[in-house]
C-alpha atoms as a PDB file:
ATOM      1  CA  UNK A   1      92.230  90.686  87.100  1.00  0.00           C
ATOM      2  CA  UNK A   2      94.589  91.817  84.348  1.00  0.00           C
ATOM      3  CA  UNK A   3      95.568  90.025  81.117  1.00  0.00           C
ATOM      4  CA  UNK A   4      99.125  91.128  81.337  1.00  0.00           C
ATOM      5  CA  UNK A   5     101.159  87.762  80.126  1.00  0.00           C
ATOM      6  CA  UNK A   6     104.326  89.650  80.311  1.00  0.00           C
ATOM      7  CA  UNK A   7     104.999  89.385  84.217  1.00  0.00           C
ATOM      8  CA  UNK A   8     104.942  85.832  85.297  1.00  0.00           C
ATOM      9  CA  UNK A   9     103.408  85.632  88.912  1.00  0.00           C
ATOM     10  CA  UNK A  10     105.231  82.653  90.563  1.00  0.00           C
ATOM     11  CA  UNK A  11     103.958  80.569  93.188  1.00  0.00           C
ATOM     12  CA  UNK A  12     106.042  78.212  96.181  1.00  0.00           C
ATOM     13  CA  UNK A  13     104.172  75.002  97.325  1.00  0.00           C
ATOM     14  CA  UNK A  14     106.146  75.061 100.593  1.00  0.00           C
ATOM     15  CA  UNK A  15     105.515  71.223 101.792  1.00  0.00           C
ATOM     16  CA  UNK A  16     103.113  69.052 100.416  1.00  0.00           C
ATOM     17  CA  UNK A  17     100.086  66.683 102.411  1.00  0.00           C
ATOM     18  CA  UNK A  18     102.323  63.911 103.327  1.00  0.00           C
ATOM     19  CA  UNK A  19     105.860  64.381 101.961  1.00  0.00           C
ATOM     20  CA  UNK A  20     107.875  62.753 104.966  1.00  0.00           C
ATOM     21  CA  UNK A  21     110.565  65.327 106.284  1.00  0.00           C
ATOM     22  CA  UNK A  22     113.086  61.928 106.685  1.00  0.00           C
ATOM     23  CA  UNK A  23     112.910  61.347 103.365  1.00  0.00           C
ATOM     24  CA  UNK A  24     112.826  64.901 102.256  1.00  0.00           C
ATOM     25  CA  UNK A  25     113.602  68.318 103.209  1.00  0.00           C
ATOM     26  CA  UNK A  26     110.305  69.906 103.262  1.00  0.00           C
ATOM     27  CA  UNK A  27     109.484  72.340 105.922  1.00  0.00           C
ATOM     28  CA  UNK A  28     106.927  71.279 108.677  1.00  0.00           C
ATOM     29  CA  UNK A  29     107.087  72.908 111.735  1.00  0.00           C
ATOM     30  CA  UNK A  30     106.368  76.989 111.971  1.00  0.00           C
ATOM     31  CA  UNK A  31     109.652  78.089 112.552  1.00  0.00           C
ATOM     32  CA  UNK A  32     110.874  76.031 108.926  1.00  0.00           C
ATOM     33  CA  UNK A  33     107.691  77.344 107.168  1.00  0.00           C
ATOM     34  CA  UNK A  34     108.286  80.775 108.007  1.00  0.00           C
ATOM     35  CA  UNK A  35     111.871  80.598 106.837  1.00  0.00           C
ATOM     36  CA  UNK A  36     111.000  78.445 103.501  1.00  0.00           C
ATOM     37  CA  UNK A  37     108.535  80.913 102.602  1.00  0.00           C
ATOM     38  CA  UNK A  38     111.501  83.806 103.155  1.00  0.00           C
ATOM     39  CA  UNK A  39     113.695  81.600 100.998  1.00  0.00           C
ATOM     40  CA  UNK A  40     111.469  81.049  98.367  1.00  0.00           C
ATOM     41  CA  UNK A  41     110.373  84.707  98.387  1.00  0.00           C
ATOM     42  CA  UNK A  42     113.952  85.868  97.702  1.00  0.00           C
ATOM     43  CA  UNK A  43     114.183  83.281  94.679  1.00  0.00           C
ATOM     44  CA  UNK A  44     111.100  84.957  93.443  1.00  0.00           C
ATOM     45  CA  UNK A  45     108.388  83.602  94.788  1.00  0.00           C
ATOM     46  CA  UNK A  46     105.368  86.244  94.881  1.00  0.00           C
ATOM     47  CA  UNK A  47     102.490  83.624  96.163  1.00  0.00           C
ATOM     48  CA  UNK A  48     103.117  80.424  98.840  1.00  0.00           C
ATOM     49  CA  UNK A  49     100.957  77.363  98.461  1.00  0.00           C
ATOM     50  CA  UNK A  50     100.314  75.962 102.437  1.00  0.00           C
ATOM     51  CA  UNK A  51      99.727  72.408 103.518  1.00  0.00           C
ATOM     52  CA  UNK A  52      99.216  72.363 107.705  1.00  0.00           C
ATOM     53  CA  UNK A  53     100.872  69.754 109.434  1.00  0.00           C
ATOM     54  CA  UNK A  54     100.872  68.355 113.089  1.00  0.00           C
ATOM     55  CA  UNK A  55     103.191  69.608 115.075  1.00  0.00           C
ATOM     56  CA  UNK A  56     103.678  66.932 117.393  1.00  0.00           C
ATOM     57  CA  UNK A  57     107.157  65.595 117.612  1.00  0.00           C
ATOM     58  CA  UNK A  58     107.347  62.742 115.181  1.00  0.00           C
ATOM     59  CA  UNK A  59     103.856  63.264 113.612  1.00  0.00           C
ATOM     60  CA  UNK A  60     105.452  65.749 110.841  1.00  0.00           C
ATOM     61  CA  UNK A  61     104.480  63.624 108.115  1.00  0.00           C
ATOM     62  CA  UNK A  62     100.664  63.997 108.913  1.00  0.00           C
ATOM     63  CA  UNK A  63      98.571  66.717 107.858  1.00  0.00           C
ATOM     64  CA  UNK A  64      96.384  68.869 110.229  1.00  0.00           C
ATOM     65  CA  UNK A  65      93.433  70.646 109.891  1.00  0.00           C
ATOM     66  CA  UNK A  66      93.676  72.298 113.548  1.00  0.00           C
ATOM     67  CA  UNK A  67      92.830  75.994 113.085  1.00  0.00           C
ATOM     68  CA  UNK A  68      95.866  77.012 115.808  1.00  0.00           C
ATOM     69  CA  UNK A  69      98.396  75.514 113.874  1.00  0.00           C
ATOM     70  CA  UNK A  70      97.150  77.075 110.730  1.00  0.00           C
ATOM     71  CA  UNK A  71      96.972  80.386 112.659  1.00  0.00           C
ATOM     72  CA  UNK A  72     100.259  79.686 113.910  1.00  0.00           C
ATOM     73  CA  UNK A  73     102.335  79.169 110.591  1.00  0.00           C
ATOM     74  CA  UNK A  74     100.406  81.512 108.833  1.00  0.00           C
ATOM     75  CA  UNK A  75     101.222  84.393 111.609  1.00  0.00           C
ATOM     76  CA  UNK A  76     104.986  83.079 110.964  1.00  0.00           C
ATOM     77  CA  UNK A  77     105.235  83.347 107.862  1.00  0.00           C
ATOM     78  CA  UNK A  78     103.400  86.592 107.636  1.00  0.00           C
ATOM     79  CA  UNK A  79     105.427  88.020 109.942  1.00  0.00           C
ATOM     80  CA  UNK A  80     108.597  86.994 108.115  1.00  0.00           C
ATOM     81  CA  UNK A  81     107.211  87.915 104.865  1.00  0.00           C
ATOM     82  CA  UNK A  82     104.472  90.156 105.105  1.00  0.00           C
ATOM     83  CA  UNK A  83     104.505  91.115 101.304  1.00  0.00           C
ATOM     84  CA  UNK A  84     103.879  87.272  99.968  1.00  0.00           C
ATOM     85  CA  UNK A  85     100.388  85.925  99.352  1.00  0.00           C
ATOM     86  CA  UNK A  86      99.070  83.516 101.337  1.00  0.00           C
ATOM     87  CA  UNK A  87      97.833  80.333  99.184  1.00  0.00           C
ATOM     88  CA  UNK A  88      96.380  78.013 101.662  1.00  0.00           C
ATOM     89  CA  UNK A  89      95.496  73.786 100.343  1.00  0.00           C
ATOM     90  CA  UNK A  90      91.481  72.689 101.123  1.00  0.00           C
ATOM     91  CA  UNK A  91      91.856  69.600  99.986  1.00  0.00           C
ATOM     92  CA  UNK A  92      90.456  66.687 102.249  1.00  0.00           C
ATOM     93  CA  UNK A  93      88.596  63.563 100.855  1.00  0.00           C
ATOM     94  CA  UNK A  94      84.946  62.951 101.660  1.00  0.00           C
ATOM     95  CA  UNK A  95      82.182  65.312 102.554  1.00  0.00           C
ATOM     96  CA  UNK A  96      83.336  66.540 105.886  1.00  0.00           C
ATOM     97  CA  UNK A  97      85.085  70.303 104.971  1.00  0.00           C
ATOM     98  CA  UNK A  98      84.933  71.554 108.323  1.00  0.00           C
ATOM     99  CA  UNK A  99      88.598  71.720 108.896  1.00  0.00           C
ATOM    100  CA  UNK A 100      89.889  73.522 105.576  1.00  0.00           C
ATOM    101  CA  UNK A 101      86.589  76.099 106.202  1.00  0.00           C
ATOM    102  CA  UNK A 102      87.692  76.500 110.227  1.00  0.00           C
ATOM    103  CA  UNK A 103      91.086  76.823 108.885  1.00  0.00           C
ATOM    104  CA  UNK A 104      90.086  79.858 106.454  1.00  0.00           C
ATOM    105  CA  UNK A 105      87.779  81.063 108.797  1.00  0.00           C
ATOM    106  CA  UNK A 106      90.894  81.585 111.417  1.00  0.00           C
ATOM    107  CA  UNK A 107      93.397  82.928 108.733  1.00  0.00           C
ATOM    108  CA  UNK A 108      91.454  84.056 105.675  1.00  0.00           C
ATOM    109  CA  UNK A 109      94.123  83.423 102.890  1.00  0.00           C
ATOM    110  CA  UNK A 110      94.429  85.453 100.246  1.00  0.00           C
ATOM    111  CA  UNK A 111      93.816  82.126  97.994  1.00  0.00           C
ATOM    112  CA  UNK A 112      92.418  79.212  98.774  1.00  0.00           C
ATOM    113  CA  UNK A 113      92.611  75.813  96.617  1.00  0.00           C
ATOM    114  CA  UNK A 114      89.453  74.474  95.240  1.00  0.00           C
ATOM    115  CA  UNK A 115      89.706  70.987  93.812  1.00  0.00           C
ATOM    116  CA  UNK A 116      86.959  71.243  90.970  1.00  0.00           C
ATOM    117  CA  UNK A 117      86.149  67.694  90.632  1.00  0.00           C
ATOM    118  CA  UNK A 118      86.622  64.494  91.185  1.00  0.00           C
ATOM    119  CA  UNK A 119      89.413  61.832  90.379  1.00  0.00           C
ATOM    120  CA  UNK A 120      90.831  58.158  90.280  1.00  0.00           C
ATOM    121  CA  UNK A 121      93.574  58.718  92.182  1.00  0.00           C
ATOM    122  CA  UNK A 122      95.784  56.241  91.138  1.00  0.00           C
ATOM    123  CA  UNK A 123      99.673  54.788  90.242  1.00  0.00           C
ATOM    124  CA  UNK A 124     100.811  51.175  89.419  1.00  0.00           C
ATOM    125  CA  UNK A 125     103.849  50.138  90.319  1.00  0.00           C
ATOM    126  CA  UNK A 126     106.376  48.355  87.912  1.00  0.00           C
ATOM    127  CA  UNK A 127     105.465  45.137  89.715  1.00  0.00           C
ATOM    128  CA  UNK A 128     101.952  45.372  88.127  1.00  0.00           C
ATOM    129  CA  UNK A 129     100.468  46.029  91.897  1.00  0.00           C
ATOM    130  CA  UNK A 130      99.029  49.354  92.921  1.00  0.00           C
ATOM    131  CA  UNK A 131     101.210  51.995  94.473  1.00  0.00           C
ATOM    132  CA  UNK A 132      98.281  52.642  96.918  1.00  0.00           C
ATOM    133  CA  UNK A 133      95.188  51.082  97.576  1.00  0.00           C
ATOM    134  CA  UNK A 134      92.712  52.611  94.400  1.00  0.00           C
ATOM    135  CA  UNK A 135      91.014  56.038  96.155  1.00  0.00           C
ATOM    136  CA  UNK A 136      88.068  58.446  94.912  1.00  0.00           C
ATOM    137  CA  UNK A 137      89.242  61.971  95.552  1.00  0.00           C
ATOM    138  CA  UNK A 138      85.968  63.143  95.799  1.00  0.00           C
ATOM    139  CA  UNK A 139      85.312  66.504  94.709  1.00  0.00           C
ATOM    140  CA  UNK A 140      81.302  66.565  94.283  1.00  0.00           C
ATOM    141  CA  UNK A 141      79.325  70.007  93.300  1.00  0.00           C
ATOM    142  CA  UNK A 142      78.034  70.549  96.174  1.00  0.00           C
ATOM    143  CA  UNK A 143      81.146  70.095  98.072  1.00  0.00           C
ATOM    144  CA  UNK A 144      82.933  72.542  95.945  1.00  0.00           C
ATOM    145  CA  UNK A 145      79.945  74.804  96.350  1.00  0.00           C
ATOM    146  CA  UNK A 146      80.549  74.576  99.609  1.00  0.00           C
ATOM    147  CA  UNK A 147      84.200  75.492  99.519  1.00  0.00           C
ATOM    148  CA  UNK A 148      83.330  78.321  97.505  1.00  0.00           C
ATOM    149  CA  UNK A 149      81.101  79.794  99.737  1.00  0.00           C
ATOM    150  CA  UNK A 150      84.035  79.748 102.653  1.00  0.00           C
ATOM    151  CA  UNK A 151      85.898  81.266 100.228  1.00  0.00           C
ATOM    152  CA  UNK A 152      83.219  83.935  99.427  1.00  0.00           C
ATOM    153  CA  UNK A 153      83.126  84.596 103.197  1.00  0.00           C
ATOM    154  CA  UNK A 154      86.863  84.524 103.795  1.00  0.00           C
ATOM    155  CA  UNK A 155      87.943  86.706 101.036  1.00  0.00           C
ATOM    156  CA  UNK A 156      89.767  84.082  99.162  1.00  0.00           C
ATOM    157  CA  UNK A 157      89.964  84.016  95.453  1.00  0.00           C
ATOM    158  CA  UNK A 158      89.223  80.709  94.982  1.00  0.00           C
ATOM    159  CA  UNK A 159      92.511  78.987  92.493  1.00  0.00           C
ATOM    160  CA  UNK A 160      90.692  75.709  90.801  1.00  0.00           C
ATOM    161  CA  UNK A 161      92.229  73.351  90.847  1.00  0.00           C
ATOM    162  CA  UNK A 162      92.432  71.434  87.570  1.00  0.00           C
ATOM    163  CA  UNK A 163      93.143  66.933  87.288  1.00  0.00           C
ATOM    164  CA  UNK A 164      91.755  66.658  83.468  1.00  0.00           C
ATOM    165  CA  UNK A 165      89.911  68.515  80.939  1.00  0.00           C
ATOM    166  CA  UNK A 166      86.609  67.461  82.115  1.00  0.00           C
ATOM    167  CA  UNK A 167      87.101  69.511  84.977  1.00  0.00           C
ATOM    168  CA  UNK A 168      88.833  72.449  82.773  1.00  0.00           C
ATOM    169  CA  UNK A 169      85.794  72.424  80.917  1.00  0.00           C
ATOM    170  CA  UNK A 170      83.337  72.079  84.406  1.00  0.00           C
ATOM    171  CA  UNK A 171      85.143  75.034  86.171  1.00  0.00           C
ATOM    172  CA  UNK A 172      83.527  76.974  82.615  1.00  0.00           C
ATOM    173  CA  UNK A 173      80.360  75.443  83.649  1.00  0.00           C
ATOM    174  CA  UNK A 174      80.575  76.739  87.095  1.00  0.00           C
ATOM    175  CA  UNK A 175      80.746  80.231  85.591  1.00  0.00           C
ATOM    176  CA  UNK A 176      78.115  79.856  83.693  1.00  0.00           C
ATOM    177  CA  UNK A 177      75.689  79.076  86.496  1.00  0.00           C
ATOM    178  CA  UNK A 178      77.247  81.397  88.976  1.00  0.00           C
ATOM    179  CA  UNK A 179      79.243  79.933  91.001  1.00  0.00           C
ATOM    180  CA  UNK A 180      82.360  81.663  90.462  1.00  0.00           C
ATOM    181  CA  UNK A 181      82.523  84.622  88.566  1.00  0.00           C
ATOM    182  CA  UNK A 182      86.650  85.024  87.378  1.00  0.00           C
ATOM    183  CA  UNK A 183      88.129  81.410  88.378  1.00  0.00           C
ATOM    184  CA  UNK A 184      92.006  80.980  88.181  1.00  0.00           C
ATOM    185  CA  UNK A 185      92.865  78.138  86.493  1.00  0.00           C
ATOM    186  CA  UNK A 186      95.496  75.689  88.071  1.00  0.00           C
ATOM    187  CA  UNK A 187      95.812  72.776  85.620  1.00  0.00           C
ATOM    188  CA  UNK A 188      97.423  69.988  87.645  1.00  0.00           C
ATOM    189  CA  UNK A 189      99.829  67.463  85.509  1.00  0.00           C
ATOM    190  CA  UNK A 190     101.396  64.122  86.042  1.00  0.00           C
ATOM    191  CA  UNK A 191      98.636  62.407  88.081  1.00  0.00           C
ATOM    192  CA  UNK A 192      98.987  58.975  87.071  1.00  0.00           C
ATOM    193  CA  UNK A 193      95.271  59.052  86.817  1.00  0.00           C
ATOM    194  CA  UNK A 194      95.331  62.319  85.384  1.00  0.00           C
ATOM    195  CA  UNK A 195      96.401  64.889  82.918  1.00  0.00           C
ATOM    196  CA  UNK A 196     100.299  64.150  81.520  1.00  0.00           C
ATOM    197  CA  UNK A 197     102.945  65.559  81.975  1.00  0.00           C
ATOM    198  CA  UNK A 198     102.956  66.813  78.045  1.00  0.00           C
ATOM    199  CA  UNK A 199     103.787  70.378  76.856  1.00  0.00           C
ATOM    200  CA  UNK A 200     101.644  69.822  73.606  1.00  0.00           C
ATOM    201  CA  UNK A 201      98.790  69.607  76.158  1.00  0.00           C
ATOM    202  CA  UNK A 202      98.911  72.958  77.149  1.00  0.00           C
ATOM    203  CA  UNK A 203      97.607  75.164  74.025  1.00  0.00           C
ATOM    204  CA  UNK A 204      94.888  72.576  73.737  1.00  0.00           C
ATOM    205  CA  UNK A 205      93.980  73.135  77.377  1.00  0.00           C
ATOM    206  CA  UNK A 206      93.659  77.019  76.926  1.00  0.00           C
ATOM    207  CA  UNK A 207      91.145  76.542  74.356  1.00  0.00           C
ATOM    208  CA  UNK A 208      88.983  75.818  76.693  1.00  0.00           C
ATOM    209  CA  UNK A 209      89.419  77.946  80.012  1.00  0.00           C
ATOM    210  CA  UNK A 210      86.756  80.936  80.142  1.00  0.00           C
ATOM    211  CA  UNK A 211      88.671  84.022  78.168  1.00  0.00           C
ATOM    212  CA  UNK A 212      90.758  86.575  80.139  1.00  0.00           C
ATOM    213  CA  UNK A 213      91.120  83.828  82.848  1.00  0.00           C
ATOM    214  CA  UNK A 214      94.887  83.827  84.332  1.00  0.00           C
ATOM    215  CA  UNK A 215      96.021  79.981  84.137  1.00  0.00           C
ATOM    216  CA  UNK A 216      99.231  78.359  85.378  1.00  0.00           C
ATOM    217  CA  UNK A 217     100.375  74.622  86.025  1.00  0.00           C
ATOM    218  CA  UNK A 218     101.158  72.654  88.384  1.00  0.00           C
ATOM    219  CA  UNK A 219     103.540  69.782  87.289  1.00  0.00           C
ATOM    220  CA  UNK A 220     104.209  66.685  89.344  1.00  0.00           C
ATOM    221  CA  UNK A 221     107.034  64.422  88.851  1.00  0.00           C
ATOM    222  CA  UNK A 222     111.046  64.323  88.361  1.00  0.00           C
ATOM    223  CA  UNK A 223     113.064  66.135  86.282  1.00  0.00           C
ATOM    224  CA  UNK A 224     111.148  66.244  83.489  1.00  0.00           C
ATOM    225  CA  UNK A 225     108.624  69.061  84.581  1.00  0.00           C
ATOM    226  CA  UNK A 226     110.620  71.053  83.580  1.00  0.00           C
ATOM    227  CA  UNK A 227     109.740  71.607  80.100  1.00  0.00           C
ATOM    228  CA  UNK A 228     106.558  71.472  81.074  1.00  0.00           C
ATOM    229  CA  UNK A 229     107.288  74.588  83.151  1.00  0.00           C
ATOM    230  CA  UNK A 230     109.311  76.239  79.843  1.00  0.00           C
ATOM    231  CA  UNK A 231     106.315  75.862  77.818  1.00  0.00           C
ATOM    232  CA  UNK A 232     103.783  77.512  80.497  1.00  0.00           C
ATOM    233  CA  UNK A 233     105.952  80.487  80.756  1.00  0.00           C
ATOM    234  CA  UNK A 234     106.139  80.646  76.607  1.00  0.00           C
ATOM    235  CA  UNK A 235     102.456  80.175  76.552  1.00  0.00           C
ATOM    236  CA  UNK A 236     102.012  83.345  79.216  1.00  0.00           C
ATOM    237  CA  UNK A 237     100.895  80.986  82.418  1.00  0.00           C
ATOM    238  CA  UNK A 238     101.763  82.162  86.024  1.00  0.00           C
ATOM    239  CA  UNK A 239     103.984  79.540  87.461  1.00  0.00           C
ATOM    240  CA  UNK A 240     104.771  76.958  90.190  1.00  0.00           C
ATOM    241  CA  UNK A 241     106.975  74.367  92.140  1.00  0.00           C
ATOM    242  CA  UNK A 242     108.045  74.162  95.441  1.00  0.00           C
ATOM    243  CA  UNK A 243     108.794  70.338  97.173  1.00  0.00           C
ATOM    244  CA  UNK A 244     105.154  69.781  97.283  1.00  0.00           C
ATOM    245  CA  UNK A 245     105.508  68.747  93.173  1.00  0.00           C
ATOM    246  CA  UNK A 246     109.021  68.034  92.466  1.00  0.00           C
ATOM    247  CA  UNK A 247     112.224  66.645  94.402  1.00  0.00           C
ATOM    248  CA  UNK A 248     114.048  67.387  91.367  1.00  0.00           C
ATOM    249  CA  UNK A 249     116.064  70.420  89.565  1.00  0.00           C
ATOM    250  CA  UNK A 250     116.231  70.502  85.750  1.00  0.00           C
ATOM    251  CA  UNK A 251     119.415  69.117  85.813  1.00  0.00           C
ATOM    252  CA  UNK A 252     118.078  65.967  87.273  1.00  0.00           C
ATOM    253  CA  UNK A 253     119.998  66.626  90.535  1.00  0.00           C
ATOM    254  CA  UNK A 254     117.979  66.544  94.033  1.00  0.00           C
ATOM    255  CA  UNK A 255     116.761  69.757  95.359  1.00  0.00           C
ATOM    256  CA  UNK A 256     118.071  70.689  98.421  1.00  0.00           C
ATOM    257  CA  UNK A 257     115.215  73.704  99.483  1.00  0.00           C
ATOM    258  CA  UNK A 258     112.351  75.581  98.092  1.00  0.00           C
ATOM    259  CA  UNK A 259     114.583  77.897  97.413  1.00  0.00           C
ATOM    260  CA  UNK A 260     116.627  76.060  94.230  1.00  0.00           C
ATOM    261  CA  UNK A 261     113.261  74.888  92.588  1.00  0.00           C
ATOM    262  CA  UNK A 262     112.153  78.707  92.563  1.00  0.00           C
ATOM    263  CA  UNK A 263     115.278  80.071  91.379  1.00  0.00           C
ATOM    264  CA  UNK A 264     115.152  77.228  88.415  1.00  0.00           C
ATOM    265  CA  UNK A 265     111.329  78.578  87.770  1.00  0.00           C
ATOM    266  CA  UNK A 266     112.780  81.843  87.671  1.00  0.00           C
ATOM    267  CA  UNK A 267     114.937  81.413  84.992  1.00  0.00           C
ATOM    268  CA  UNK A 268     111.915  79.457  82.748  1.00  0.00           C
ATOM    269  CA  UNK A 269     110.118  82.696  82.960  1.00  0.00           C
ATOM    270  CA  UNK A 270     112.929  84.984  81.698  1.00  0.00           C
ATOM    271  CA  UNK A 271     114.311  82.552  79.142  1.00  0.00           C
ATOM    272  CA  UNK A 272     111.085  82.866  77.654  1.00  0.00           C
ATOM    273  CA  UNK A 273     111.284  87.056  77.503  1.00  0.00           C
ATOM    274  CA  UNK A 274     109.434  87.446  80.633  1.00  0.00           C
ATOM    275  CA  UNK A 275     109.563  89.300  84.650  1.00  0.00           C
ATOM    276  CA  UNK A 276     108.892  87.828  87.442  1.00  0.00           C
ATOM    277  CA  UNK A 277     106.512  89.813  89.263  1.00  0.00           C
ATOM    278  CA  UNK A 278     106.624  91.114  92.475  1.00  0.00           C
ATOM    279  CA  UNK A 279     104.241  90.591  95.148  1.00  0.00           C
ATOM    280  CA  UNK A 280     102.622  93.680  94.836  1.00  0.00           C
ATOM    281  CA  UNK A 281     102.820  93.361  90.735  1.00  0.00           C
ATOM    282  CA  UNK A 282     101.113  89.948  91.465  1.00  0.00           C
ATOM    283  CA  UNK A 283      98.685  90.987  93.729  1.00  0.00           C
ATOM    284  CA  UNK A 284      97.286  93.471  91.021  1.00  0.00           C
ATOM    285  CA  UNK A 285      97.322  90.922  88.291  1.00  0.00           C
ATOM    286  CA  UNK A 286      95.418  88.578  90.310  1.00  0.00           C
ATOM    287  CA  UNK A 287      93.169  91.557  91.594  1.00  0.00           C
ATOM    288  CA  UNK A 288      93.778  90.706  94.836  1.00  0.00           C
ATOM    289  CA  UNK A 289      92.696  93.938  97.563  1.00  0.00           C
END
């Protein structure tokens, strides 16, 4: 991969794992992934993050791990866009990872996800009652070794995933021992449980990600990502959004697509003296074949 900090590779998270299309207008079946991922490519989007989700009519909300739908929007949206990079989720709690591996297996993404350790996943609500029952996200070595194997198989360059600097500091360890050799570093922030939503954060967290290792964030929550996003492109971070994280535009108004988040990222990259890359300029950054 190259160091160059100068061209900001920016990535789409089309839909999200349960984000319910009634509520929100996230794209779910292939026809509206293909054409987010064409909308969020002409905002500026080099690289689109990929949840699966059934297809059956009414079912939208749920996610799938059926390797023909994966094949299916992937084929869409490679068709549509055959320049973009194909980021595809693995996330799935408990040890059973035969459905993100199948999935890879059938489409082998360009990226793949790797959630590189475990979490609390949890919110209160004002109340003083949970939001959701308490869950263990469990991301255990040898489940991530596991992952990264598929990965290794599939041609993926795996993207870790990042919930706290524990695992910042594990995905280091990983290198160490082997097994990964030139991670790229997702730091995920506004997890309840997890890292905040705070741009001082972010120079801390470089400290400890392994040298020459390209880094960007993902930031959950309303409007106030955004200067969480502004500070990432300052710092020289790649960058994301996309409906998955964020409902919400810096001005605090609702995001109508994919499309206006991007557009908004955009312009964080470039009011900080930066390009936004193209794919093929982001494809050689992330030394991707």
């Amino acid at each position: 991969m190259q160091a160059d900090s100068n061209k900001a590779v920016i990535t789409c998270a089309l839909t999200g794992v349960l984000t319910n299309p009634k509520q929100h207008p996230v794209p779910v079946t292939v026809d509206e992934m293909a054409a987010a991922a064409a909308q969020a490519r002409d905002a500026g989007a080099s690289v689109v993050h990929v949840h699966f989700r059934n297809q059956e009519p009414g079912l939208g909300h749920l996610p799938t791990w059926d390797p023909d739908v994966a094949g299916d929007i992937a084929a869409a949206i490679r068709a549509r866009c055959p320049e973009l990079i194909f980021n595809m989720t693995t996330g799935v709690v408990g040890s059973d990872v035969s459905g993100p591996i199948a999935c890879m297996r059938r489409i082998k993404p360009e990226i793949a996800a790797c959630n590189a350790g475990s979490l609390n996943y949890l919110k209160a609500r004002s109340s003083g009652v949970w939001a959701w029952p308490p869950m263990l996200f469990d991301n255990p070595v040898a489940k991530i070794e596991e992952m990264l194997d598929a990965m290794r198989e599939t041609g993926a360059m795996p993207e870790m995933e990042c919930f706290d600097v524990g695992i910042v500091r594990s995905v280091g360890l990983f290198v160490d021992v082997g097994l990964v050799e030139h991670p790229h570093y997702n730091f995920v922030m506004g997890v309840a449980s997890g890292m905040p939503l705070d741009r001082e954060l972010l120079a801390l967290l470089l400290r400890y990600k392994k040298p020459g290792c390209r880094w960007e964030v993902t930031a959950i929550g309303r409007a106030e990502v955004w200067e969480v996003h502004q500070r990432a492109a300052e710092l020289g971070g790649d960058l994301r959004t996309g409906l998955e994280d964020t409902f919400y535009l810096p001005s605090g108004e609702r995001a109508k697509s994919n499309g206006e988040l991007i557009e908004a990222l955009a312009a964080c990259a470039r009011a900080a003296g930066r390009e936004v890359a193209s794919p093929a300029e982001a494809r050689a950054l992330l030394g991707l074949s």
